[in-house]
PDB file of N, CA and C in Angstrom:
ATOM      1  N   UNK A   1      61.762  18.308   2.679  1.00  0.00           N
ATOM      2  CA  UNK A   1      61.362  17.941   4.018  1.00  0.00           C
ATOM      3  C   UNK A   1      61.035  16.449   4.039  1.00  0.00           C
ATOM      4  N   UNK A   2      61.626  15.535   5.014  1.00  0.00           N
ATOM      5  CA  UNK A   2      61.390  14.469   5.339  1.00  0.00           C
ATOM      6  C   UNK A   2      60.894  14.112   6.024  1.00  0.00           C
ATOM      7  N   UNK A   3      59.330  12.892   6.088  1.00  0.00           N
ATOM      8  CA  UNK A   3      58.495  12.802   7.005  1.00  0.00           C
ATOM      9  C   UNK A   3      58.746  10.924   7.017  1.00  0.00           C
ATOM     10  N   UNK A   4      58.642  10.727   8.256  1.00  0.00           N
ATOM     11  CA  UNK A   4      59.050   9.057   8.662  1.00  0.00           C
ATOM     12  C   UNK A   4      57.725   8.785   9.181  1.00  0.00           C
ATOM     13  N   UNK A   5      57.403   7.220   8.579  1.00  0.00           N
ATOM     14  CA  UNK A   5      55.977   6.849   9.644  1.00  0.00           C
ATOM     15  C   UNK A   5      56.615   5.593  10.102  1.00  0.00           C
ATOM     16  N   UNK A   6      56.230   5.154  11.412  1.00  0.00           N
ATOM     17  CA  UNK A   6      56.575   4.345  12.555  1.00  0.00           C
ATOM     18  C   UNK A   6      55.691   2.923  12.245  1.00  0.00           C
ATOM     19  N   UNK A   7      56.242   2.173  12.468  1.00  0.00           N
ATOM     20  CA  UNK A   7      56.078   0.501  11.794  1.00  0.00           C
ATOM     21  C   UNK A   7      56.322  -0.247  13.406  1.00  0.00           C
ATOM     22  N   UNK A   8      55.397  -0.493  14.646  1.00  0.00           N
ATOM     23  CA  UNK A   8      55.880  -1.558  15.759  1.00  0.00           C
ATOM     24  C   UNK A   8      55.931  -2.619  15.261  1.00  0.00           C
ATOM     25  N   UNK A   9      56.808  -3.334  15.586  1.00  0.00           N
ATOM     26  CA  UNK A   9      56.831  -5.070  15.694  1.00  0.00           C
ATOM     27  C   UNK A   9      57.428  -5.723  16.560  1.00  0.00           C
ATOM     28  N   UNK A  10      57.378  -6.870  16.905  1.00  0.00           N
ATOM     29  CA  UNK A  10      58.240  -7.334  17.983  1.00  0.00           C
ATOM     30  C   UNK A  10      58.684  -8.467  16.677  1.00  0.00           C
ATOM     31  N   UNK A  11      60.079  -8.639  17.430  1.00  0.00           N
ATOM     32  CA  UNK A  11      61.316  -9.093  16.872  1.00  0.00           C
ATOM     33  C   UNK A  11      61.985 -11.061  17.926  1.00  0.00           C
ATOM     34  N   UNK A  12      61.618 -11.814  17.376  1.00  0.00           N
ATOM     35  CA  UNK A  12      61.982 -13.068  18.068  1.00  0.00           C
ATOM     36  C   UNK A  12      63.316 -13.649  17.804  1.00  0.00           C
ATOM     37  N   UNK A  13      64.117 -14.100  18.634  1.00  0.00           N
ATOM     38  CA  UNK A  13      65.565 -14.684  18.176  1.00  0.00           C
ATOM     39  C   UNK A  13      65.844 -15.897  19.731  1.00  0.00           C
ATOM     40  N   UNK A  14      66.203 -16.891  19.423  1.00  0.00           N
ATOM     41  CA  UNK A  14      66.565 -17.882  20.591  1.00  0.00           C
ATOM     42  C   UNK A  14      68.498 -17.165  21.102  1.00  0.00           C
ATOM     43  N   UNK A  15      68.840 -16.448  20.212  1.00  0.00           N
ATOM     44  CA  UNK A  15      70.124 -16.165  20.851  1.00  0.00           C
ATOM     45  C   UNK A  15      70.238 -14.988  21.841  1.00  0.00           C
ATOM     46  N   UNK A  16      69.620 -13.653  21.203  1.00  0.00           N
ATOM     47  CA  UNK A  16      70.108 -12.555  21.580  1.00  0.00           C
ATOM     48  C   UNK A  16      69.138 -11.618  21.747  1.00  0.00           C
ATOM     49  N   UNK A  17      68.622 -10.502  22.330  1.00  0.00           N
ATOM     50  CA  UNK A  17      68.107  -9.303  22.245  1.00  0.00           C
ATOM     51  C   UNK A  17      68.586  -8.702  21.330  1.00  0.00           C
ATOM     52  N   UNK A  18      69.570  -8.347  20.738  1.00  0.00           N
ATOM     53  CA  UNK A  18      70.107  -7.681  19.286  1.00  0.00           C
ATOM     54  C   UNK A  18      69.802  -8.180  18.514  1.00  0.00           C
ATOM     55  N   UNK A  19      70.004  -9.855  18.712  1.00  0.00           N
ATOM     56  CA  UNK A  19      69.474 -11.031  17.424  1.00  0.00           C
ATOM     57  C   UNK A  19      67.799 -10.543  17.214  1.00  0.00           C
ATOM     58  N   UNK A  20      66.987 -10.773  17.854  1.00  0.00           N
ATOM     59  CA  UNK A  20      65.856 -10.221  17.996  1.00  0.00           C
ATOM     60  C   UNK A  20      65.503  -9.064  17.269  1.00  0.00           C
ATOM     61  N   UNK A  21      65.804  -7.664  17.666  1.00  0.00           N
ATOM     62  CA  UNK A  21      65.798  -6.581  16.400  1.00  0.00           C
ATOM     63  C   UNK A  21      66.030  -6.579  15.401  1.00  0.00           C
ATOM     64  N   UNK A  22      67.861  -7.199  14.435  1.00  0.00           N
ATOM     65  CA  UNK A  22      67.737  -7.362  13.642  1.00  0.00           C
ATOM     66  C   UNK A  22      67.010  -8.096  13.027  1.00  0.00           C
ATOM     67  N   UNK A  23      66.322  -9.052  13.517  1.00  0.00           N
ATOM     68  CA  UNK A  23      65.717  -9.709  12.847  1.00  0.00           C
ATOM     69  C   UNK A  23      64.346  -9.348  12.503  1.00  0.00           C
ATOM     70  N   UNK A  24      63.664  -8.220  13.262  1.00  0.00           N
ATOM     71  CA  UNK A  24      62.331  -7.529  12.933  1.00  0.00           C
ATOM     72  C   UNK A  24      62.441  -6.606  11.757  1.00  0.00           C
ATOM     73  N   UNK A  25      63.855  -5.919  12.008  1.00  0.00           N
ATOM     74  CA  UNK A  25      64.250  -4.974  10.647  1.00  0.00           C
ATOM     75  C   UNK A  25      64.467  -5.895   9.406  1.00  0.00           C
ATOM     76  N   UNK A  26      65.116  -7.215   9.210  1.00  0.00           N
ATOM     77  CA  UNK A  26      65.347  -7.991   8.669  1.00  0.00           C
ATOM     78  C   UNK A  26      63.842  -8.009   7.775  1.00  0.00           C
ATOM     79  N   UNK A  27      63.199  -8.508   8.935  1.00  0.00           N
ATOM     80  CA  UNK A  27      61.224  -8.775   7.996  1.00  0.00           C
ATOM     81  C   UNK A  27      61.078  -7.642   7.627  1.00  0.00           C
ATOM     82  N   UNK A  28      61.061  -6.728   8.350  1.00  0.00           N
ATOM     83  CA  UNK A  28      60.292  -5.325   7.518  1.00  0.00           C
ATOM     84  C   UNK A  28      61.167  -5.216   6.389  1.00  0.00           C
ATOM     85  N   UNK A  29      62.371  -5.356   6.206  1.00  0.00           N
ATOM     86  CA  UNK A  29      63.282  -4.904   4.895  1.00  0.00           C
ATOM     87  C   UNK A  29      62.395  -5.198   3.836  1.00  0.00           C
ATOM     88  N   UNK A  30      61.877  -6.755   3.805  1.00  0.00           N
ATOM     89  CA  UNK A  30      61.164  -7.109   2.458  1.00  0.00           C
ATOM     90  C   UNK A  30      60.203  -7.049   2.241  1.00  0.00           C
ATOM     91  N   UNK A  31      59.501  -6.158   2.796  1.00  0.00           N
ATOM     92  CA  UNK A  31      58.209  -4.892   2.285  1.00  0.00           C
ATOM     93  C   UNK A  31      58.084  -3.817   2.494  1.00  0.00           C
ATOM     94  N   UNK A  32      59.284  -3.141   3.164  1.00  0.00           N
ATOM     95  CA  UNK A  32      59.016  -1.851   3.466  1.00  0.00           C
ATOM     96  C   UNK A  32      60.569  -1.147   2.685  1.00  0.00           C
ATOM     97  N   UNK A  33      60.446  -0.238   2.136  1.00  0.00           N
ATOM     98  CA  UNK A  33      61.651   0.740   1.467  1.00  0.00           C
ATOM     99  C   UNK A  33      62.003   1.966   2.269  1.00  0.00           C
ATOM    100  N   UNK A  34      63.402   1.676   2.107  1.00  0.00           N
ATOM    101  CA  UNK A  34      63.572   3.185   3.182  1.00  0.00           C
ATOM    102  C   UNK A  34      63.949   3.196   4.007  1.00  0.00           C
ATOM    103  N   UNK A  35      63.989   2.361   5.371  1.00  0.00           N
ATOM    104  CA  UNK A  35      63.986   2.183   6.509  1.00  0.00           C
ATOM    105  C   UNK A  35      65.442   2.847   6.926  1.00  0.00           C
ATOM    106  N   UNK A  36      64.973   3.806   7.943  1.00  0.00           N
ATOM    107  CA  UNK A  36      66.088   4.680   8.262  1.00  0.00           C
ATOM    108  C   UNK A  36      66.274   4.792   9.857  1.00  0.00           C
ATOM    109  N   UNK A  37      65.329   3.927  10.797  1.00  0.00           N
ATOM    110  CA  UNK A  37      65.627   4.044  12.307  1.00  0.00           C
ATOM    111  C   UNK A  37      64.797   3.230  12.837  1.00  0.00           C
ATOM    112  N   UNK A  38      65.560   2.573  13.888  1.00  0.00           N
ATOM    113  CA  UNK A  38      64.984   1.411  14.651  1.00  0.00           C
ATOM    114  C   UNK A  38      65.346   2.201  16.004  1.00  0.00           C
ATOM    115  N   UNK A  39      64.014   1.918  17.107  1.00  0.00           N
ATOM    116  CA  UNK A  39      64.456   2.059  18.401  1.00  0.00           C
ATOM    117  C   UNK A  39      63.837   0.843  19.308  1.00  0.00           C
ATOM    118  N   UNK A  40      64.215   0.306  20.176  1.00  0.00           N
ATOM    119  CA  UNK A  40      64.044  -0.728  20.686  1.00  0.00           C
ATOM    120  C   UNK A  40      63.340  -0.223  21.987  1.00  0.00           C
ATOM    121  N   UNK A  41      61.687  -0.509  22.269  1.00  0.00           N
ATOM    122  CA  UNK A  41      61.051   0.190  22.729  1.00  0.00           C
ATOM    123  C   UNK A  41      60.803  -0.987  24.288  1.00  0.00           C
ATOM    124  N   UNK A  42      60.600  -1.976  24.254  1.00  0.00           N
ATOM    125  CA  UNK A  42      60.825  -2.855  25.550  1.00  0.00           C
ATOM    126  C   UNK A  42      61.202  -4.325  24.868  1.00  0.00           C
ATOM    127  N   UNK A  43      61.954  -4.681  25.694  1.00  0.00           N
ATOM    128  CA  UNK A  43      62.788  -6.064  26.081  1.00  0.00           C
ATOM    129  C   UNK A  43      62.313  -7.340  26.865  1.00  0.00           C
ATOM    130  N   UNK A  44      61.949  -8.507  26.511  1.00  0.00           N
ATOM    131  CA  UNK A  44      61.722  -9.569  28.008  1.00  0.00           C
ATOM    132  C   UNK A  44      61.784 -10.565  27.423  1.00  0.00           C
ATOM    133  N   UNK A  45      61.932 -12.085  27.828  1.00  0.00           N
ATOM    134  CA  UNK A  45      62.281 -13.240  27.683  1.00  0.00           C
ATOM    135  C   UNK A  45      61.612 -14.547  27.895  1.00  0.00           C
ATOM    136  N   UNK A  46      61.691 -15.304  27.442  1.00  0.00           N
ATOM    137  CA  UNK A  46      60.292 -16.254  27.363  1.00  0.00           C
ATOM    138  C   UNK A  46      61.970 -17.345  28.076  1.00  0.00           C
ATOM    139  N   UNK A  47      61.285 -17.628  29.601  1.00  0.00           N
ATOM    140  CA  UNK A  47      61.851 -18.396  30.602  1.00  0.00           C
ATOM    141  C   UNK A  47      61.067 -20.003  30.751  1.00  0.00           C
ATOM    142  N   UNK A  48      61.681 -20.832  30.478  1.00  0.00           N
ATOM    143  CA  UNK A  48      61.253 -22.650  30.652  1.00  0.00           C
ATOM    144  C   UNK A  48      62.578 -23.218  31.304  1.00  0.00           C
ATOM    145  N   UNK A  49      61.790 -23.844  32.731  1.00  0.00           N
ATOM    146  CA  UNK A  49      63.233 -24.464  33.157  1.00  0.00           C
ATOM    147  C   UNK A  49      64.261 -23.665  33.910  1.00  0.00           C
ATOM    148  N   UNK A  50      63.413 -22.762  34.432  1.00  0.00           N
ATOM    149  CA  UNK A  50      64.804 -21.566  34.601  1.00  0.00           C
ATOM    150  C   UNK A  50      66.015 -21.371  33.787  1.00  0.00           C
ATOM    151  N   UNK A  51      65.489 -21.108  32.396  1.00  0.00           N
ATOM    152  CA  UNK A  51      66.414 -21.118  31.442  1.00  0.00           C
ATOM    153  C   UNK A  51      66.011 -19.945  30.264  1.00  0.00           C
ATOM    154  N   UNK A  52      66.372 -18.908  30.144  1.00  0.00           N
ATOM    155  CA  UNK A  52      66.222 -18.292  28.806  1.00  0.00           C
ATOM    156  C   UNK A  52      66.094 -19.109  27.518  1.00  0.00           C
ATOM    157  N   UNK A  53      65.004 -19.424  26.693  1.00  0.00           N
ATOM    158  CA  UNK A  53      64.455 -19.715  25.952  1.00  0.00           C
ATOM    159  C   UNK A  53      64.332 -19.107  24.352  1.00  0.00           C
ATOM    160  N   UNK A  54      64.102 -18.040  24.570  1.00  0.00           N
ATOM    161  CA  UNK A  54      63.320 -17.189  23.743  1.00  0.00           C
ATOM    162  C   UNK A  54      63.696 -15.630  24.105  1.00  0.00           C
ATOM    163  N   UNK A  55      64.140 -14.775  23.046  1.00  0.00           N
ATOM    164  CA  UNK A  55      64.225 -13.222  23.311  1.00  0.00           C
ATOM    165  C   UNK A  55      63.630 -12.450  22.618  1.00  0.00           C
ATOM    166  N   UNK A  56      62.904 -11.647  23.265  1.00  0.00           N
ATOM    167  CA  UNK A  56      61.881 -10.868  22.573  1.00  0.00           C
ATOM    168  C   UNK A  56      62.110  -9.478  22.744  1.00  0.00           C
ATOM    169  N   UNK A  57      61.705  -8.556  21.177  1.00  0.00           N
ATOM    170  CA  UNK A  57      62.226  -7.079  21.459  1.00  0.00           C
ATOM    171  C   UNK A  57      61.039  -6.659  20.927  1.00  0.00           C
ATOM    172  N   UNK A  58      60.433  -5.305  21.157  1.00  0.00           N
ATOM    173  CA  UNK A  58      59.089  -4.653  20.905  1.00  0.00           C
ATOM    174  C   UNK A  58      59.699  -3.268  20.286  1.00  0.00           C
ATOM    175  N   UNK A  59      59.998  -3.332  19.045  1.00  0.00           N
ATOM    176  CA  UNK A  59      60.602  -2.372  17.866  1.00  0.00           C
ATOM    177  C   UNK A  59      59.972  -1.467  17.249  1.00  0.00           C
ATOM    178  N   UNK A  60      60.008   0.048  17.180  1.00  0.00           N
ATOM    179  CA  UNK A  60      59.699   0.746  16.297  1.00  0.00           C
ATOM    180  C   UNK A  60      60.481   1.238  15.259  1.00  0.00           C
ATOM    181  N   UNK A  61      59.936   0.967  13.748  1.00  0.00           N
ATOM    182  CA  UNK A  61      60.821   0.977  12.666  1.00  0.00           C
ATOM    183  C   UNK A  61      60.543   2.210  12.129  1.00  0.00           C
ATOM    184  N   UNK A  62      61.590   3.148  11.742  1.00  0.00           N
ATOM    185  CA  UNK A  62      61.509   4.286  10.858  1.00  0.00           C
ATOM    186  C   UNK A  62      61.562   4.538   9.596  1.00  0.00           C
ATOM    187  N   UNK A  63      60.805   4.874   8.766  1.00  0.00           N
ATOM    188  CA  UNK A  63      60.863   4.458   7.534  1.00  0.00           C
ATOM    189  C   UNK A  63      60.189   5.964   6.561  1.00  0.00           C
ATOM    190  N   UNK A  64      61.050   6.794   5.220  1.00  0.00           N
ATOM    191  CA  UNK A  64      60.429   7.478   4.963  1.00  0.00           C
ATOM    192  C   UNK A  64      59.172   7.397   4.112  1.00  0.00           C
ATOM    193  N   UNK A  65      58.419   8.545   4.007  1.00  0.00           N
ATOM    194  CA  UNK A  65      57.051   8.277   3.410  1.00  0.00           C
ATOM    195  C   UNK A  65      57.788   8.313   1.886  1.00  0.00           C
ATOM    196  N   UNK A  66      57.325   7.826   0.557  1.00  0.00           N
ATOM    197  CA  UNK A  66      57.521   8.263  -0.405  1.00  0.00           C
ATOM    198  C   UNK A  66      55.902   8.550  -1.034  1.00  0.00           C
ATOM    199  N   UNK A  67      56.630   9.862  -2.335  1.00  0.00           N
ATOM    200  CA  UNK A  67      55.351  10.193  -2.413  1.00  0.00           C
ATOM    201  C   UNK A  67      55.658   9.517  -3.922  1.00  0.00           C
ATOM    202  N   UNK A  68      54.668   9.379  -4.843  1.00  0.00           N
ATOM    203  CA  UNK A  68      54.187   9.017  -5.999  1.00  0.00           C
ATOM    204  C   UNK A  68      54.753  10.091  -7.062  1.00  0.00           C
ATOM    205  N   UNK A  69      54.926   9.595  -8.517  1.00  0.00           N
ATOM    206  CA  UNK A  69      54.784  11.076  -8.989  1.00  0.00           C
ATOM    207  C   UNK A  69      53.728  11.746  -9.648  1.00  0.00           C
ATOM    208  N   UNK A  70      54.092  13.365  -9.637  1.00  0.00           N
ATOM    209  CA  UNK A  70      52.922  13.289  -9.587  1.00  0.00           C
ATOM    210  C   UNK A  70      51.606  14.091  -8.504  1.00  0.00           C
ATOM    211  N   UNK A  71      52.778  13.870  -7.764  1.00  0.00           N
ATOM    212  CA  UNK A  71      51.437  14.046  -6.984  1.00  0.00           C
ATOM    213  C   UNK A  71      52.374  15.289  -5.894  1.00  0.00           C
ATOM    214  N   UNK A  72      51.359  16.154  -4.869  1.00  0.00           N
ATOM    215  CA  UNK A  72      52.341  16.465  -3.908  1.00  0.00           C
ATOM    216  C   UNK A  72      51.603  18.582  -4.470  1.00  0.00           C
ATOM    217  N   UNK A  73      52.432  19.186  -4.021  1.00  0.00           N
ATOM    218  CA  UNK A  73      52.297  20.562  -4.055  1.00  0.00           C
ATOM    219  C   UNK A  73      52.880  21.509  -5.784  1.00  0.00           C
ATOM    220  N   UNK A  74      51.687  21.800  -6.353  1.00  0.00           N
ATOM    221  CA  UNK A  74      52.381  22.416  -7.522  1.00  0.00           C
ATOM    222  C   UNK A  74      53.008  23.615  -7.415  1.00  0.00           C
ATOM    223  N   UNK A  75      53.578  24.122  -7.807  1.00  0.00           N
ATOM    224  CA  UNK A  75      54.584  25.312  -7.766  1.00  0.00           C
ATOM    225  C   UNK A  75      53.845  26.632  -8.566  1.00  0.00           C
ATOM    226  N   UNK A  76      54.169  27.910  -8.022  1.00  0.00           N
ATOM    227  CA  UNK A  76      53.326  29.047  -8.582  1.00  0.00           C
ATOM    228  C   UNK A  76      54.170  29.514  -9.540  1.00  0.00           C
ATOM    229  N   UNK A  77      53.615  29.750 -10.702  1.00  0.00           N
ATOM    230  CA  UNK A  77      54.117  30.085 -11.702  1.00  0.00           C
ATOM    231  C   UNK A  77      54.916  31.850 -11.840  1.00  0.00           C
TER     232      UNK A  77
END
């Protein structure tokens, strides 16, 4: 049985809203193991100049638990 715990972050990129996510999964990659689902939870844009600036994504990362060894439910003999 597989249990996932949820990681928010928001995700910054000057190009893209996609640029943006990957790039939150990108950071979490190099501390977190596992990562098995991203959903992109709200979207909006940092406007100067009447000009898109800045894209911002508000990400929840999926990631499984691992357990230790060792540890966890012993089995009946």
């Amino acid at each position: 049985m597989a249990v996932l715990k949820i990681l928010e972050l928001v995700g910054t990129s000057k190009e893209s809203w996609s640029d943006a996510a990957r790039e939150a999964v990108n950071e979490a990659a190099k501390t977190v193991r596992g990562i098995e689902t991203v959903e992109v939870v709200h979207s909006r844009a940092v406007v100067q100049n009447n000009r898109l600036t800045e894209y911002q994504v508000q990400v929840r990362i999926g990631f499984r638990i691992e357990r230790a060894a060792g540890t966890g439910l012993k089995k009946k003999a």
